[in-house]
Structure formats: structure tokens, C-alpha cells
PDB file of N, CA and C in Angstrom:
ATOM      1  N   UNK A   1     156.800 160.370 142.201  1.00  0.00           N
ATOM      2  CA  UNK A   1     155.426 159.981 142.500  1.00  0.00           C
ATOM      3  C   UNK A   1     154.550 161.220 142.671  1.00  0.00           C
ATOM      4  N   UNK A   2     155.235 162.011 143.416  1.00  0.00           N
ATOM      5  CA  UNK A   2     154.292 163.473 143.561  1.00  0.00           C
ATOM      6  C   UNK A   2     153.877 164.049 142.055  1.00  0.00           C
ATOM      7  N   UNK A   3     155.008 164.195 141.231  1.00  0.00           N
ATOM      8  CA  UNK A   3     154.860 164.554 139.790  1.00  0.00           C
ATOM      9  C   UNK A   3     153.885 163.925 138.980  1.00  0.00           C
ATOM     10  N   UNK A   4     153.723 162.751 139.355  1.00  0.00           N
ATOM     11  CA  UNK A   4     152.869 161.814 138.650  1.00  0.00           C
ATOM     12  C   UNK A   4     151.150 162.294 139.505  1.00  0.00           C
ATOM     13  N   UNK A   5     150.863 162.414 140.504  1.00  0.00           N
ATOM     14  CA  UNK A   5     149.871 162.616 141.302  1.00  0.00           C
ATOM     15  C   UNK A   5     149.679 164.190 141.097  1.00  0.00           C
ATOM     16  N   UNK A   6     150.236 165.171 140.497  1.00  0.00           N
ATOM     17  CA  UNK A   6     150.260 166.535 140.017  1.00  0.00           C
ATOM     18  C   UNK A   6     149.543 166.173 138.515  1.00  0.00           C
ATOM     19  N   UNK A   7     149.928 165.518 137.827  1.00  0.00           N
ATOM     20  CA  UNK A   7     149.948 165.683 136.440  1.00  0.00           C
ATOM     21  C   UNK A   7     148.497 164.369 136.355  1.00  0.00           C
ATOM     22  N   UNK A   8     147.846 163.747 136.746  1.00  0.00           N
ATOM     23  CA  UNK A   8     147.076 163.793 136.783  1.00  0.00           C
ATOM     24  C   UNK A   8     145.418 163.983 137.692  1.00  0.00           C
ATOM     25  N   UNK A   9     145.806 164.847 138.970  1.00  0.00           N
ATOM     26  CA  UNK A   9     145.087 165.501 139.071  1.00  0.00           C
ATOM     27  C   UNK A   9     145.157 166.628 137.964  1.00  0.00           C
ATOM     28  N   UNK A  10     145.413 167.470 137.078  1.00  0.00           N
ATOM     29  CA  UNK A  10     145.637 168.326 136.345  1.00  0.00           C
ATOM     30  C   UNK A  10     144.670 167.559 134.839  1.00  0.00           C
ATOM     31  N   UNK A  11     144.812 166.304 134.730  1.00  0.00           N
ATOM     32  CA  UNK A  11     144.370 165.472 133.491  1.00  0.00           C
ATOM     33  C   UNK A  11     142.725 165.405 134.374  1.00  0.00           C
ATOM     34  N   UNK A  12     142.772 164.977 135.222  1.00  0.00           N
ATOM     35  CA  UNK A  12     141.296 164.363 135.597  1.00  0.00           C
ATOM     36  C   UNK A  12     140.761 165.959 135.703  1.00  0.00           C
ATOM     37  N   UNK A  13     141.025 167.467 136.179  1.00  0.00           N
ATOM     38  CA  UNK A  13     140.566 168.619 136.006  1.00  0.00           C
ATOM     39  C   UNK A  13     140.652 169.013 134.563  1.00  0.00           C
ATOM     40  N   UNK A  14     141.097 168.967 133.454  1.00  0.00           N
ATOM     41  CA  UNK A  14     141.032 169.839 132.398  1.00  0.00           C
ATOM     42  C   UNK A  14     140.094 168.200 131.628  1.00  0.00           C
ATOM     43  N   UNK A  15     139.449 167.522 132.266  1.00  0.00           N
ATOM     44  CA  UNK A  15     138.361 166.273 131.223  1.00  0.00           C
ATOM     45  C   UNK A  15     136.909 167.051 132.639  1.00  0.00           C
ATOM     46  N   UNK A  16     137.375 167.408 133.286  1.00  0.00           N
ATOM     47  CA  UNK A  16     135.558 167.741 134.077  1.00  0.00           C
ATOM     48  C   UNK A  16     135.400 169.256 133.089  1.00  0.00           C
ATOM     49  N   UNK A  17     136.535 170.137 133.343  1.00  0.00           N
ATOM     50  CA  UNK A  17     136.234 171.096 132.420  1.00  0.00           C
ATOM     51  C   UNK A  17     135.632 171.524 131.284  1.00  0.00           C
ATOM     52  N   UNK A  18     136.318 170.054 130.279  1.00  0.00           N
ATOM     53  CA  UNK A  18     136.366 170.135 129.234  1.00  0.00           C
ATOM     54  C   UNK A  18     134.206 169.301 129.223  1.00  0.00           C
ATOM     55  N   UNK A  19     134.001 168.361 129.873  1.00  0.00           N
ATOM     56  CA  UNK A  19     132.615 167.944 129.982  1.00  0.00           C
ATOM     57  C   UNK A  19     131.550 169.463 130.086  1.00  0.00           C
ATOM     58  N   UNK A  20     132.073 169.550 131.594  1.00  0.00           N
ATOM     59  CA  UNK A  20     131.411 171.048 131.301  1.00  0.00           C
ATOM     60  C   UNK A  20     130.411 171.858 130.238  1.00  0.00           C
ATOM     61  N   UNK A  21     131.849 172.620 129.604  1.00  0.00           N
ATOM     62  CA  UNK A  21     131.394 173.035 128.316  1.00  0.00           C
ATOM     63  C   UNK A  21     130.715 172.403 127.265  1.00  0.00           C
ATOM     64  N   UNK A  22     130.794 171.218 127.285  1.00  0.00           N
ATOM     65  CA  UNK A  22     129.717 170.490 126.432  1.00  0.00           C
ATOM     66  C   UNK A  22     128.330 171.266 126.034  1.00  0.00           C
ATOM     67  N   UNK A  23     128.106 171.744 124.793  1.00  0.00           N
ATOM     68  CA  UNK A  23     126.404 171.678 125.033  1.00  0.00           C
ATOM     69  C   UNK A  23     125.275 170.327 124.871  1.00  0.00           C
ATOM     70  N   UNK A  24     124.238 170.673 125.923  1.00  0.00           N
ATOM     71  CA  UNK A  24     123.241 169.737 125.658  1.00  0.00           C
ATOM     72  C   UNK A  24     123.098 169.326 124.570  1.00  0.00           C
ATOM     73  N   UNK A  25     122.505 168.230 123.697  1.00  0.00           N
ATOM     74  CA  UNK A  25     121.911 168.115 122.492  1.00  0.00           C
ATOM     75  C   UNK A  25     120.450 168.565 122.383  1.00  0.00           C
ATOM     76  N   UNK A  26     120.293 169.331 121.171  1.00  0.00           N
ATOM     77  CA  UNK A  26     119.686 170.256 121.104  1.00  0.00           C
ATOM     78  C   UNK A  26     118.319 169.219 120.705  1.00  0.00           C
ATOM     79  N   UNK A  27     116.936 169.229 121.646  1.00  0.00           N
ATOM     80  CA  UNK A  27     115.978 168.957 121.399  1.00  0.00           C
ATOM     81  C   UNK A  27     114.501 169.483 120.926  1.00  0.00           C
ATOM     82  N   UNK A  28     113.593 169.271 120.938  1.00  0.00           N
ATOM     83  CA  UNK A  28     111.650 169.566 120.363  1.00  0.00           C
ATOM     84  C   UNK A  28     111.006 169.222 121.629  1.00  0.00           C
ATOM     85  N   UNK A  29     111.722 168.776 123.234  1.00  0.00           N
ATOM     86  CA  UNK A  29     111.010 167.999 123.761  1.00  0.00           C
ATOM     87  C   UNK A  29     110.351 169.582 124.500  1.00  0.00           C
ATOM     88  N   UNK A  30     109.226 169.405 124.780  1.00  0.00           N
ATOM     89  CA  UNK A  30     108.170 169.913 125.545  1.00  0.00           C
ATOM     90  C   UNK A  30     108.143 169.450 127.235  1.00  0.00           C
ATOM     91  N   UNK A  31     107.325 170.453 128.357  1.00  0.00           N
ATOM     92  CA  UNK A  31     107.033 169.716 129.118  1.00  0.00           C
ATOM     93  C   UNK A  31     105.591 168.885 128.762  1.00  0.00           C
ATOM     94  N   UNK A  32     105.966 167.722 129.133  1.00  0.00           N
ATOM     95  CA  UNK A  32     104.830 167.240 128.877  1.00  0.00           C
ATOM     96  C   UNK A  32     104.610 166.014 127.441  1.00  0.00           C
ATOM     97  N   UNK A  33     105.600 166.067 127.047  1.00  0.00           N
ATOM     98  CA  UNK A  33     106.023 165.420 125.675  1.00  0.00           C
ATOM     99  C   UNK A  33     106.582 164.037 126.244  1.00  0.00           C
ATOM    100  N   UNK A  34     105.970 162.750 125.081  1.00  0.00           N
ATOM    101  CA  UNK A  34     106.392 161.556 126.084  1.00  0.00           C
ATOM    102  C   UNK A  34     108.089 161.287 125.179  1.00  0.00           C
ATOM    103  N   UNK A  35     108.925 160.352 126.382  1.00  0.00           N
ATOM    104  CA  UNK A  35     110.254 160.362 126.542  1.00  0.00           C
ATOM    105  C   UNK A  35     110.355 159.892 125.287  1.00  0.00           C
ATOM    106  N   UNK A  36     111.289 160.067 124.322  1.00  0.00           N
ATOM    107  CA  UNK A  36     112.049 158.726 123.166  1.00  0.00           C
ATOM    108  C   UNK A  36     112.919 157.906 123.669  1.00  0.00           C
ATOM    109  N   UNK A  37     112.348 157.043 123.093  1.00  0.00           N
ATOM    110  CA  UNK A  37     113.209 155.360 123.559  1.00  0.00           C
ATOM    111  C   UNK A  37     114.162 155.640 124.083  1.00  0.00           C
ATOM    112  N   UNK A  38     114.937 155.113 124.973  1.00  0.00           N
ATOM    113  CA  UNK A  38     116.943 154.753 125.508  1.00  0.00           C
ATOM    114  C   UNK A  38     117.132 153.513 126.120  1.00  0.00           C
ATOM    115  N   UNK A  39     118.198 153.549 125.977  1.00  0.00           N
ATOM    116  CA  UNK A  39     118.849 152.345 126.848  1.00  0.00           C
ATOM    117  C   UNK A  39     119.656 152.880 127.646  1.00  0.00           C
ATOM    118  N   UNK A  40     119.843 152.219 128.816  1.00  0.00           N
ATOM    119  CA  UNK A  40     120.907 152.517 129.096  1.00  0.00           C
ATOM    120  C   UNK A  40     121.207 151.208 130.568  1.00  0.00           C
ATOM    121  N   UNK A  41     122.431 150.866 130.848  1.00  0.00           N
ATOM    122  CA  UNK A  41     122.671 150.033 131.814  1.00  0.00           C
ATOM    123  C   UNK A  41     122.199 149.787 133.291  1.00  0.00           C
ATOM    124  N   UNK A  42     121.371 149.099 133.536  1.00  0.00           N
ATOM    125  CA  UNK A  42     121.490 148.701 135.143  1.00  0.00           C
ATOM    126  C   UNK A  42     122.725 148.542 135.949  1.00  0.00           C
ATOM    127  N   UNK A  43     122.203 148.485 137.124  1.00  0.00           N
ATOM    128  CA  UNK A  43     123.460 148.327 138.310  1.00  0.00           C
ATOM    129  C   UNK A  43     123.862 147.208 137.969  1.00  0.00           C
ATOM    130  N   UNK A  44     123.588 145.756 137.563  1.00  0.00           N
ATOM    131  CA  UNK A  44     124.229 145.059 136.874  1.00  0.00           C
ATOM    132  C   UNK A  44     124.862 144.779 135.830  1.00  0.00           C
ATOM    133  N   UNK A  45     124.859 146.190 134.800  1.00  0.00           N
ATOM    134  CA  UNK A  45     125.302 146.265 133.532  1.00  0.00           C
ATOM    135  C   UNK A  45     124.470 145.906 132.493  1.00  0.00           C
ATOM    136  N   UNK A  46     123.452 145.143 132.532  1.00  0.00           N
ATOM    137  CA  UNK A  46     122.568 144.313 131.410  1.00  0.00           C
ATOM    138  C   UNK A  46     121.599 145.751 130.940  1.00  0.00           C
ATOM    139  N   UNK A  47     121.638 146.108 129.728  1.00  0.00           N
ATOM    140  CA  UNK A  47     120.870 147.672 128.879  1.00  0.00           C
ATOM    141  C   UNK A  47     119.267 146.712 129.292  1.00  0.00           C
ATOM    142  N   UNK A  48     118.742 147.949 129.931  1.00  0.00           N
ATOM    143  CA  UNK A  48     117.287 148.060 129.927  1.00  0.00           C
ATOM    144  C   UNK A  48     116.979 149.485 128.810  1.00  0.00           C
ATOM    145  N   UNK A  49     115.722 148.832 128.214  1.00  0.00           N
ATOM    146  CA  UNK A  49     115.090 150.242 127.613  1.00  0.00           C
ATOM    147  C   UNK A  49     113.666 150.842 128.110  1.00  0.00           C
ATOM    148  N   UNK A  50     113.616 152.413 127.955  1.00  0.00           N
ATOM    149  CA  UNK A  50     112.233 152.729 128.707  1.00  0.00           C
ATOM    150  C   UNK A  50     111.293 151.572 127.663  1.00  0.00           C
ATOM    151  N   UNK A  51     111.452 151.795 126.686  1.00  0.00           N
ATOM    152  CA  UNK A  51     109.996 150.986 125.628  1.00  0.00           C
ATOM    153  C   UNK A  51     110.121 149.657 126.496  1.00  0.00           C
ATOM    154  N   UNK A  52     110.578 148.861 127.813  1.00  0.00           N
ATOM    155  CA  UNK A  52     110.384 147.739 128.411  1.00  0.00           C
ATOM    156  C   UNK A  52     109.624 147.657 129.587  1.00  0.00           C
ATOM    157  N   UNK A  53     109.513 149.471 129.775  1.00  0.00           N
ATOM    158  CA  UNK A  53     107.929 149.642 130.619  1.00  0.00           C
ATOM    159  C   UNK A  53     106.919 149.968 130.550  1.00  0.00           C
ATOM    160  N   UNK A  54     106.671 150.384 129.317  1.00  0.00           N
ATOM    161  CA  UNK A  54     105.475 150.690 128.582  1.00  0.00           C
ATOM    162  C   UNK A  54     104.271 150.191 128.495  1.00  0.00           C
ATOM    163  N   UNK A  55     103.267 150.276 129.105  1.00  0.00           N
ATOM    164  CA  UNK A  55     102.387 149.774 129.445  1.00  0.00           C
ATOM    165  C   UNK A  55     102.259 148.612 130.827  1.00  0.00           C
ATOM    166  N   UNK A  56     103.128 149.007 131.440  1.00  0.00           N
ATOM    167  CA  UNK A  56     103.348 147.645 132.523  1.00  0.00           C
ATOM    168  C   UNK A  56     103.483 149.120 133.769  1.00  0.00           C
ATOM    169  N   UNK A  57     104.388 149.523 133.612  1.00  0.00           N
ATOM    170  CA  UNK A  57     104.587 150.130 135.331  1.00  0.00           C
ATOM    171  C   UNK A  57     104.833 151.842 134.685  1.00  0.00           C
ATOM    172  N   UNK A  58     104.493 152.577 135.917  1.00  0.00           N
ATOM    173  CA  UNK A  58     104.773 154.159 135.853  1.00  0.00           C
ATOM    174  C   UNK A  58     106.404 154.023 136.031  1.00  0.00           C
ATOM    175  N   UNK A  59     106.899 155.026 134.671  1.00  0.00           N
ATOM    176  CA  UNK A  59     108.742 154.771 135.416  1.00  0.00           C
ATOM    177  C   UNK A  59     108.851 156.443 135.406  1.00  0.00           C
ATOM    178  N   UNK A  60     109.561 156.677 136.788  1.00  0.00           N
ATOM    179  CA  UNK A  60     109.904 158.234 136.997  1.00  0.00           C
ATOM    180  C   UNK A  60     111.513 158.524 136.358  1.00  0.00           C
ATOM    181  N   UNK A  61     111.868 158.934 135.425  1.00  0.00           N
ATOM    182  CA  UNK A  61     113.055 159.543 135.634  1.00  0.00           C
ATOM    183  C   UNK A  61     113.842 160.716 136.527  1.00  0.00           C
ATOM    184  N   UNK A  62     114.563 160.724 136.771  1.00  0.00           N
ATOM    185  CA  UNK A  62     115.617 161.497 137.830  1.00  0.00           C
ATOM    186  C   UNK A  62     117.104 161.252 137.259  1.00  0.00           C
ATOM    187  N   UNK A  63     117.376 162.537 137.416  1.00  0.00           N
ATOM    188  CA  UNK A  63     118.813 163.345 136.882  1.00  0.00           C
ATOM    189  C   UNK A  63     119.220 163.302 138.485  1.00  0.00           C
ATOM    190  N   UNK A  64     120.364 163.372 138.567  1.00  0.00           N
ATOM    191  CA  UNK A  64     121.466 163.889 139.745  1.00  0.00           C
ATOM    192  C   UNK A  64     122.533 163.957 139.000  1.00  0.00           C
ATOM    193  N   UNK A  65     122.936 165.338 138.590  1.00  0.00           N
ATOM    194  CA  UNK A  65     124.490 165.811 137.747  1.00  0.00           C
ATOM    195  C   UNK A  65     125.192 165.595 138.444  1.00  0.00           C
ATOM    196  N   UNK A  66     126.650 165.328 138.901  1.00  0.00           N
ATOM    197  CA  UNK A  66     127.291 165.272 139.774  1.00  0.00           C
ATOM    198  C   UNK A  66     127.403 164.169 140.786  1.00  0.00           C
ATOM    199  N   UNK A  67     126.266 163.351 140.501  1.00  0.00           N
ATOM    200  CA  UNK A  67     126.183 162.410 142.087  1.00  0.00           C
ATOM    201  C   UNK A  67     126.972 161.756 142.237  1.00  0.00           C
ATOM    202  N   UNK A  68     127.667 161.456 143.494  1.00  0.00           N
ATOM    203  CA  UNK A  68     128.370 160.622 144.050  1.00  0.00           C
ATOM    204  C   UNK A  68     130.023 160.946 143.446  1.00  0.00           C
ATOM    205  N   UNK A  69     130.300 162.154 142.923  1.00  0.00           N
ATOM    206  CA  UNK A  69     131.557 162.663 142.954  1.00  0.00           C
ATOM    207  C   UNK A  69     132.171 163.725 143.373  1.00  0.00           C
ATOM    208  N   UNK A  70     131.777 164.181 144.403  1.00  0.00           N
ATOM    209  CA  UNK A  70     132.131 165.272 145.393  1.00  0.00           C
ATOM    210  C   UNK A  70     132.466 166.052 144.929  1.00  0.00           C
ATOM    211  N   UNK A  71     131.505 166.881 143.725  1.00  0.00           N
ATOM    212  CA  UNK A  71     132.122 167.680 143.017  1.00  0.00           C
ATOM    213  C   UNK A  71     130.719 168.813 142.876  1.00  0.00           C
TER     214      UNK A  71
END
């Protein structure tokens, strides 16, 4: 069991690593340049897209890298 709890803490460290090094995808965006479309999931799972607030409400985006994994 210890061997098993070695070998993947060791798997779950060499996939944060390996994220890491990732580079960004390389963009044109400006400050100040408006967002391109996304989707992406609510806390309930159901894909919202920004183009579903568009003209209805101010939506702020916010990044937190890392959140909520003690890392």
C-alpha cells in the first residue's frame, strides 16, 4: 500500500510538472481588446458562453491559477 501511495504521489507530481511547462496559447489580444467567445461549465456543469451576456449584464472575468489546490 505504501508503494502504491509512493508511486502515485510521484504520477500526480510529474502531470503538475509536466502542466507547468505548458506554454500559453499564443494570442493578438491587447489590453483592452474585447474577449472571444468561450464556453465553459458552471458549478452545475451545464456550458454557459460569454456571447450569453452580451448586452444584458457587465461580466468580470477572474483567473485564480492554483485555487483550491494547496499548491
Amino acid at each position: 500500500m505504501k508503494t502504491f501511495r509512493i508511486l502515485l504521489a510521484c504520477a500526480t507530481l510529474a502531470t503538475v510538472i509536466q502542466a507547468q511547462n505548458t506554454a500559453p496559447p499564443k494570442t493578438h489580444l491587447k489590453v483592452g481588446d474585447e474577449a472571444p467567445d468561450f464556453s465553459l461549465p458552471d458549478t452545475a456543469g451545464k456550458p454557459v458562453k460569454l456571447s450569453d451576456f452580451k448586452g444584458k449584464k457587465g461580466v468580470v472575468l477572474a483567473f485564480f491559477p492554483a485555487a483550491f489546490t494547496g499548491g
